[in-house]
N, C-alpha and C. Protein backbone atom coordinates (compact mmCIF):
# COMPACT_ATOMS: atom_id res chain seq x y z
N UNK A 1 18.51 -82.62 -20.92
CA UNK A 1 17.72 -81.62 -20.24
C UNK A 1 17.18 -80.65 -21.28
N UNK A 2 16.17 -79.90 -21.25
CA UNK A 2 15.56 -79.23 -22.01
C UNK A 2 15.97 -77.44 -22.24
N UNK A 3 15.88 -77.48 -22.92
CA UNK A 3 16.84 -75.96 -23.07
C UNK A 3 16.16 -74.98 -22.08
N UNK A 4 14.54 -75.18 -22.37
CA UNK A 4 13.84 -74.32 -21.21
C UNK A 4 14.41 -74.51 -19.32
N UNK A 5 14.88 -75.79 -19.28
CA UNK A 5 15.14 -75.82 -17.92
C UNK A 5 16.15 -75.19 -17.48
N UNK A 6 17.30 -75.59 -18.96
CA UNK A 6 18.45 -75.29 -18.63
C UNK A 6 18.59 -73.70 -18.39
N UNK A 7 17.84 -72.88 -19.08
CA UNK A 7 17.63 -71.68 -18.76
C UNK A 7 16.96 -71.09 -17.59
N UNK A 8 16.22 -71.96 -16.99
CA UNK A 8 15.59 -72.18 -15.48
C UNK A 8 16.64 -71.82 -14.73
N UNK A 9 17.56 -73.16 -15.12
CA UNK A 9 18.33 -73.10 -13.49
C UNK A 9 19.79 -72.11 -13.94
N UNK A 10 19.75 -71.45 -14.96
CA UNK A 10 20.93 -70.39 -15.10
C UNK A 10 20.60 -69.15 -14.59
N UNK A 11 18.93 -68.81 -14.91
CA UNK A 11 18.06 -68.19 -14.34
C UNK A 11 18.12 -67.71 -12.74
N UNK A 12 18.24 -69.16 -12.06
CA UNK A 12 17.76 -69.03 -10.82
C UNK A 12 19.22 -69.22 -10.59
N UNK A 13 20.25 -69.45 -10.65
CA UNK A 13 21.75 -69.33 -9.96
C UNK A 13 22.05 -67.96 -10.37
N UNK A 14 21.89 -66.92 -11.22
CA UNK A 14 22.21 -65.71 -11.75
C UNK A 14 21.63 -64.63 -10.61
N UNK A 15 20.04 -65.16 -10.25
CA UNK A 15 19.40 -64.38 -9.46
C UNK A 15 19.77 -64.47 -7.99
N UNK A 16 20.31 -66.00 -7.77
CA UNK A 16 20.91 -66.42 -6.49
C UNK A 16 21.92 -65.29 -6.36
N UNK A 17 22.89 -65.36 -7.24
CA UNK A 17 24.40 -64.10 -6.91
C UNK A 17 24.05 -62.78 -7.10
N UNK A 18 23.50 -62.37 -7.60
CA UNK A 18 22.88 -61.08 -7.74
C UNK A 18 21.84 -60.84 -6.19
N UNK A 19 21.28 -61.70 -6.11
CA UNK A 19 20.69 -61.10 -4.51
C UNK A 19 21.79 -61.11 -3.32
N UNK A 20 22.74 -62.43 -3.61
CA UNK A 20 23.68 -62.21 -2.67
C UNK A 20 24.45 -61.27 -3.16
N UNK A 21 24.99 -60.72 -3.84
CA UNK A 21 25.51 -59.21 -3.77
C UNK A 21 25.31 -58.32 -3.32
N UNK A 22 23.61 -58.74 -3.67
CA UNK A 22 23.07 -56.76 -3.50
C UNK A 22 23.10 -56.98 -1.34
N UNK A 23 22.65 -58.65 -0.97
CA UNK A 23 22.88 -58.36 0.54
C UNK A 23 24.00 -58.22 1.00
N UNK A 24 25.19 -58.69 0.45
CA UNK A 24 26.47 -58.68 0.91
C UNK A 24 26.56 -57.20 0.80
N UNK A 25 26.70 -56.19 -0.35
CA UNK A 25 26.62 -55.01 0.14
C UNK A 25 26.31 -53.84 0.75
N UNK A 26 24.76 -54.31 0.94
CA UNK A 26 24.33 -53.57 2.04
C UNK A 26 24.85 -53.79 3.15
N UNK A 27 25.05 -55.03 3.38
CA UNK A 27 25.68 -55.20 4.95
C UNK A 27 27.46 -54.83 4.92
N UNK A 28 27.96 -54.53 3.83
CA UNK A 28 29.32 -53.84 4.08
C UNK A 28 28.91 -52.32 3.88
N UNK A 29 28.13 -52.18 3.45
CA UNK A 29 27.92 -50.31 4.09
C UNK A 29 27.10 -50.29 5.02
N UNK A 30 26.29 -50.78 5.45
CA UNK A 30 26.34 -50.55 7.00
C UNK A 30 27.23 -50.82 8.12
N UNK A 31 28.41 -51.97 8.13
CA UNK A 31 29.30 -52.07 8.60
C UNK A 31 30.47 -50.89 8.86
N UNK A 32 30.45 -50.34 7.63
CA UNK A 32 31.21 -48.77 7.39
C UNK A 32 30.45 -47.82 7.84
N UNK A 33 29.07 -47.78 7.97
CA UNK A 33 28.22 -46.26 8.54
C UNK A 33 28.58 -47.00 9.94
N UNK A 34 28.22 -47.78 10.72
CA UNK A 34 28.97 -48.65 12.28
C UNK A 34 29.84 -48.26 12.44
N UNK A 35 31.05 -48.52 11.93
CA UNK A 35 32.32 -48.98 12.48
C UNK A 35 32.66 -47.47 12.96
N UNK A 36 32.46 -46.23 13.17
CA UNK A 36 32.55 -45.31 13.87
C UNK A 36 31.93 -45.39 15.45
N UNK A 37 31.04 -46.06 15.67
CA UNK A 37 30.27 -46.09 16.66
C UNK A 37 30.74 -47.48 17.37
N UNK A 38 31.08 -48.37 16.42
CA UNK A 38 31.71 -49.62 16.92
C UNK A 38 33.23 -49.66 17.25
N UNK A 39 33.97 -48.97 16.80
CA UNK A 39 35.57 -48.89 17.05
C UNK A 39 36.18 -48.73 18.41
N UNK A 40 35.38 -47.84 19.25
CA UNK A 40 35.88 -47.54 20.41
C UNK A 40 35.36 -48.87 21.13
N UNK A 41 34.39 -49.46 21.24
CA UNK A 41 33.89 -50.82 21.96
C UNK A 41 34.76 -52.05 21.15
N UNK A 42 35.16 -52.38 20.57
CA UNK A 42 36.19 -53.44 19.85
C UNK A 42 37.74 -52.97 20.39
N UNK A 43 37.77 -51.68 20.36
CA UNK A 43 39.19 -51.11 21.33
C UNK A 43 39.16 -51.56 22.56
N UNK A 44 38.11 -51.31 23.24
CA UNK A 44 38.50 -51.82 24.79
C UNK A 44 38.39 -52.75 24.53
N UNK A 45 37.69 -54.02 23.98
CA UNK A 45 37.47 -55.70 23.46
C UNK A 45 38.94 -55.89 23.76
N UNK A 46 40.02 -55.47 23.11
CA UNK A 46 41.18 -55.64 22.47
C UNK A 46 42.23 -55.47 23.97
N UNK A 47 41.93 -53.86 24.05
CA UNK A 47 42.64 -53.52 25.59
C UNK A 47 42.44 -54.31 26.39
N UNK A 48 41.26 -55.18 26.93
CA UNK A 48 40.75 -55.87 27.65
C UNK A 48 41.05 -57.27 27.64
N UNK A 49 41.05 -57.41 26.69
CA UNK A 49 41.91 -59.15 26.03
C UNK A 49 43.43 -58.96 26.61
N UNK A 50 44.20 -58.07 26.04
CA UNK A 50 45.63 -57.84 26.17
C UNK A 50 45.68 -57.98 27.91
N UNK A 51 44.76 -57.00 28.35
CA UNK A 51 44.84 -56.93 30.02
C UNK A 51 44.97 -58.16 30.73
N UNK A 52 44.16 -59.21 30.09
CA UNK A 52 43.43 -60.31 30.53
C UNK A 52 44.76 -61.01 30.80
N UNK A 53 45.33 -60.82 29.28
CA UNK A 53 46.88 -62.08 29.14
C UNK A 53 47.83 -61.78 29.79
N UNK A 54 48.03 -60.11 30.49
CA UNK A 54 48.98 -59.95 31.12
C UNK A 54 48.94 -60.45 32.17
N UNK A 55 47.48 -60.22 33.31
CA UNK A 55 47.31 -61.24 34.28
C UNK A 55 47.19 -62.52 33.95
N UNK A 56 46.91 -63.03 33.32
CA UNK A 56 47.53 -64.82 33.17
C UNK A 56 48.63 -64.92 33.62
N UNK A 57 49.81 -64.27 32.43
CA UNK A 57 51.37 -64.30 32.35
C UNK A 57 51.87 -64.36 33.95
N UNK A 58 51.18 -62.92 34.89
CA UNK A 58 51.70 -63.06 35.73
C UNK A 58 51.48 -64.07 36.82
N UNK A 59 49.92 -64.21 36.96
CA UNK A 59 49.81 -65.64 37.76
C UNK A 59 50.27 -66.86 37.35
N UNK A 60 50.69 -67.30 36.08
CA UNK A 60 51.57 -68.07 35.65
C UNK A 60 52.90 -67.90 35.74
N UNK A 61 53.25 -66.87 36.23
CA UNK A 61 54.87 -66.65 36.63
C UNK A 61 54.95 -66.97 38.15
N UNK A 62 54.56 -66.53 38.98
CA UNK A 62 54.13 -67.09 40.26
C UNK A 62 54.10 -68.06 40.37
N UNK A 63 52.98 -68.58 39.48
CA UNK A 63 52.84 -70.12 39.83
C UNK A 63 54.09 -71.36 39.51
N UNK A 64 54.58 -71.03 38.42
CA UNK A 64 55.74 -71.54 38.19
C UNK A 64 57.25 -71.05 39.15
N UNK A 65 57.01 -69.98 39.96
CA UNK A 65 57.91 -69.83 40.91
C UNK A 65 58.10 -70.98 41.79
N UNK A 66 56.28 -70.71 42.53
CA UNK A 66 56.06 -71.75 43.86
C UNK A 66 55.95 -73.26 43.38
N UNK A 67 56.14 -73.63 41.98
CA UNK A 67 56.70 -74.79 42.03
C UNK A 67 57.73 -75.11 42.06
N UNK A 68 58.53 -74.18 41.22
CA UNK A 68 60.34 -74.43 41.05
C UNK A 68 60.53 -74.39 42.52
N UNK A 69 60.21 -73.36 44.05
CA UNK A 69 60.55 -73.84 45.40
C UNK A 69 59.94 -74.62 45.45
N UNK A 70 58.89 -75.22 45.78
CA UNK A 70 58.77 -76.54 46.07
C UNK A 70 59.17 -77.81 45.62
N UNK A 71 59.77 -77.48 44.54
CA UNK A 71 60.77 -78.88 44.14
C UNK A 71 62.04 -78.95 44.55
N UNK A 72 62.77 -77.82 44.63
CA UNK A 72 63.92 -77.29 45.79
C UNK A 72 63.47 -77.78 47.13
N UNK A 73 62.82 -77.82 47.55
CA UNK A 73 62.48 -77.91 48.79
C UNK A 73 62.36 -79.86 49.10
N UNK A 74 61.78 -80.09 48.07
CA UNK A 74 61.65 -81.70 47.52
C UNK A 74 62.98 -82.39 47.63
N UNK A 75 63.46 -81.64 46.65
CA UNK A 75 65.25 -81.99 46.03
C UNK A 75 66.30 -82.08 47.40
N UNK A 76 66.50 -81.16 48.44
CA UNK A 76 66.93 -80.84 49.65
C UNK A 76 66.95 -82.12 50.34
N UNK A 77 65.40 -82.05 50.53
CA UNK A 77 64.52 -83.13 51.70
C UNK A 77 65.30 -84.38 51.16
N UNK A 78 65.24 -85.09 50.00
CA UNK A 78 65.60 -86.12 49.06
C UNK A 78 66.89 -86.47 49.87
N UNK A 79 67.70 -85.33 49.57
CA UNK A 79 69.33 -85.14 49.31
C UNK A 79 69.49 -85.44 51.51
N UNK A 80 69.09 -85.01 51.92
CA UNK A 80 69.33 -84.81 53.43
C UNK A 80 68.96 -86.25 53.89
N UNK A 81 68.06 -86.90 53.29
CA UNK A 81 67.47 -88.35 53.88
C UNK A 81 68.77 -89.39 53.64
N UNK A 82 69.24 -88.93 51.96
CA UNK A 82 71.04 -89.80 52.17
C UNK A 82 71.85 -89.32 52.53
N UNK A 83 71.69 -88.23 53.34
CA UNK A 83 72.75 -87.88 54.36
C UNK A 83 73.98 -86.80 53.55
N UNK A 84 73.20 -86.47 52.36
CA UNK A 84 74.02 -85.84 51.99
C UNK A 84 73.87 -84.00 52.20
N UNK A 85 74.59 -83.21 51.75
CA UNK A 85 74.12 -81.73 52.45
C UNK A 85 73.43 -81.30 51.36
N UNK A 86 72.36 -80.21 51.37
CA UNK A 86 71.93 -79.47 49.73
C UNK A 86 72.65 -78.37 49.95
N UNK A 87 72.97 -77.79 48.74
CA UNK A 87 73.07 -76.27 48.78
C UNK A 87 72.17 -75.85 48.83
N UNK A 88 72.43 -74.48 49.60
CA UNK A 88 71.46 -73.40 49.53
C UNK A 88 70.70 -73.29 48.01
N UNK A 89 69.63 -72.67 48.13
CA UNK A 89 69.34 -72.25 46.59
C UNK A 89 69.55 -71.14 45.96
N UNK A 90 70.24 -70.54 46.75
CA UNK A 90 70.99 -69.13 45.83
C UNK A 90 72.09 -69.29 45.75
N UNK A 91 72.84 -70.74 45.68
CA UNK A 91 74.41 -71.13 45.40
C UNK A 91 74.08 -71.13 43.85
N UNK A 92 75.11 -70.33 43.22
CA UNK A 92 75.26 -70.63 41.63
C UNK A 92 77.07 -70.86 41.85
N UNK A 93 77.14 -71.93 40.89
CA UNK A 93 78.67 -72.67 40.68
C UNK A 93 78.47 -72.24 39.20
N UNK A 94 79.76 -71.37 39.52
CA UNK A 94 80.16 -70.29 37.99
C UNK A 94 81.64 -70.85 37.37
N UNK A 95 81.85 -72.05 38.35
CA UNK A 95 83.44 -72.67 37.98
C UNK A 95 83.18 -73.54 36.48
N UNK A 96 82.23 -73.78 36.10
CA UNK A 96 81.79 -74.87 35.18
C UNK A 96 81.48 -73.94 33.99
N UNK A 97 80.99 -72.39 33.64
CA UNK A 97 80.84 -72.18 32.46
C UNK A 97 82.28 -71.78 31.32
N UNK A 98 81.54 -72.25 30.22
CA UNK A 98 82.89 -71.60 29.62
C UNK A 98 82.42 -70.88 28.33
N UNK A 99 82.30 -69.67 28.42
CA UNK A 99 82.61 -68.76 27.52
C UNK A 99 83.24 -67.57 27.65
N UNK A 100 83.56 -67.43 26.49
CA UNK A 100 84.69 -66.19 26.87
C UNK A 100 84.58 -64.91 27.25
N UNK A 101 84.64 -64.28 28.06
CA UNK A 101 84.46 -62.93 28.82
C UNK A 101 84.76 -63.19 30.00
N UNK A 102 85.87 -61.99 30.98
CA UNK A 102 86.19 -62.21 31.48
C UNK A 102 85.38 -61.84 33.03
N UNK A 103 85.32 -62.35 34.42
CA UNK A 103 84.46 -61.70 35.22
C UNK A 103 85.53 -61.19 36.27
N UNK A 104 85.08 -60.16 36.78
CA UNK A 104 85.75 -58.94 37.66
C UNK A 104 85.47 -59.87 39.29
N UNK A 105 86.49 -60.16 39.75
CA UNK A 105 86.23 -60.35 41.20
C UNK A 105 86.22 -59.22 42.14
């Protein structure tokens, strides 16, 4: 390659980063003269996101309620067709754990 070119294209990649600098920094100081005017609207963004997930969580807690009864309710039906009895579903059998602490009758 010819020395003139080669100086071409060192030329034109030198001027390439140097313009992207000079735009990259203008657009981070205007980002900084913004971000006063932008902070409070990215806050509620944020509040609003968080809000969002708490109602998920809870209609996903629900929802996973009314399935856990309806599989109780499944499980029962199952259990009653062989004639056998279900427990209630607020029977907890506490005879089976074992760790140590003692419980107050």
């Amino acid at each position: 390659m010819q020395p003139a070119a080669l100086a071409a294209t060192a030329f034109g990649r030198l001027a390439h980063h140097a313009v992207s600098g000079v735009v990259g920094a203008v657009l981070i100081r205007g980002a900084a003269k913004a971000a006063p005017r932008v902070r409070p609207a990215a806050r509620r963004g944020v509040v609003s996101g968080i809000a969002g997930g708490i109602v998920a969580a809870r209609w996903l807690g629900s929802a996973a309620e009314e399935a856990r009864l309806k599989a109780g309710d499944m499980v029962a039906e199952a259990r009653e067709s062989l004639g056998e009895e279900a427990p209630p579903p607020s029977a907890v059998d506490l005879s089976g754990h074992d760790h140590d602490h003692d419980h107050e009758h």
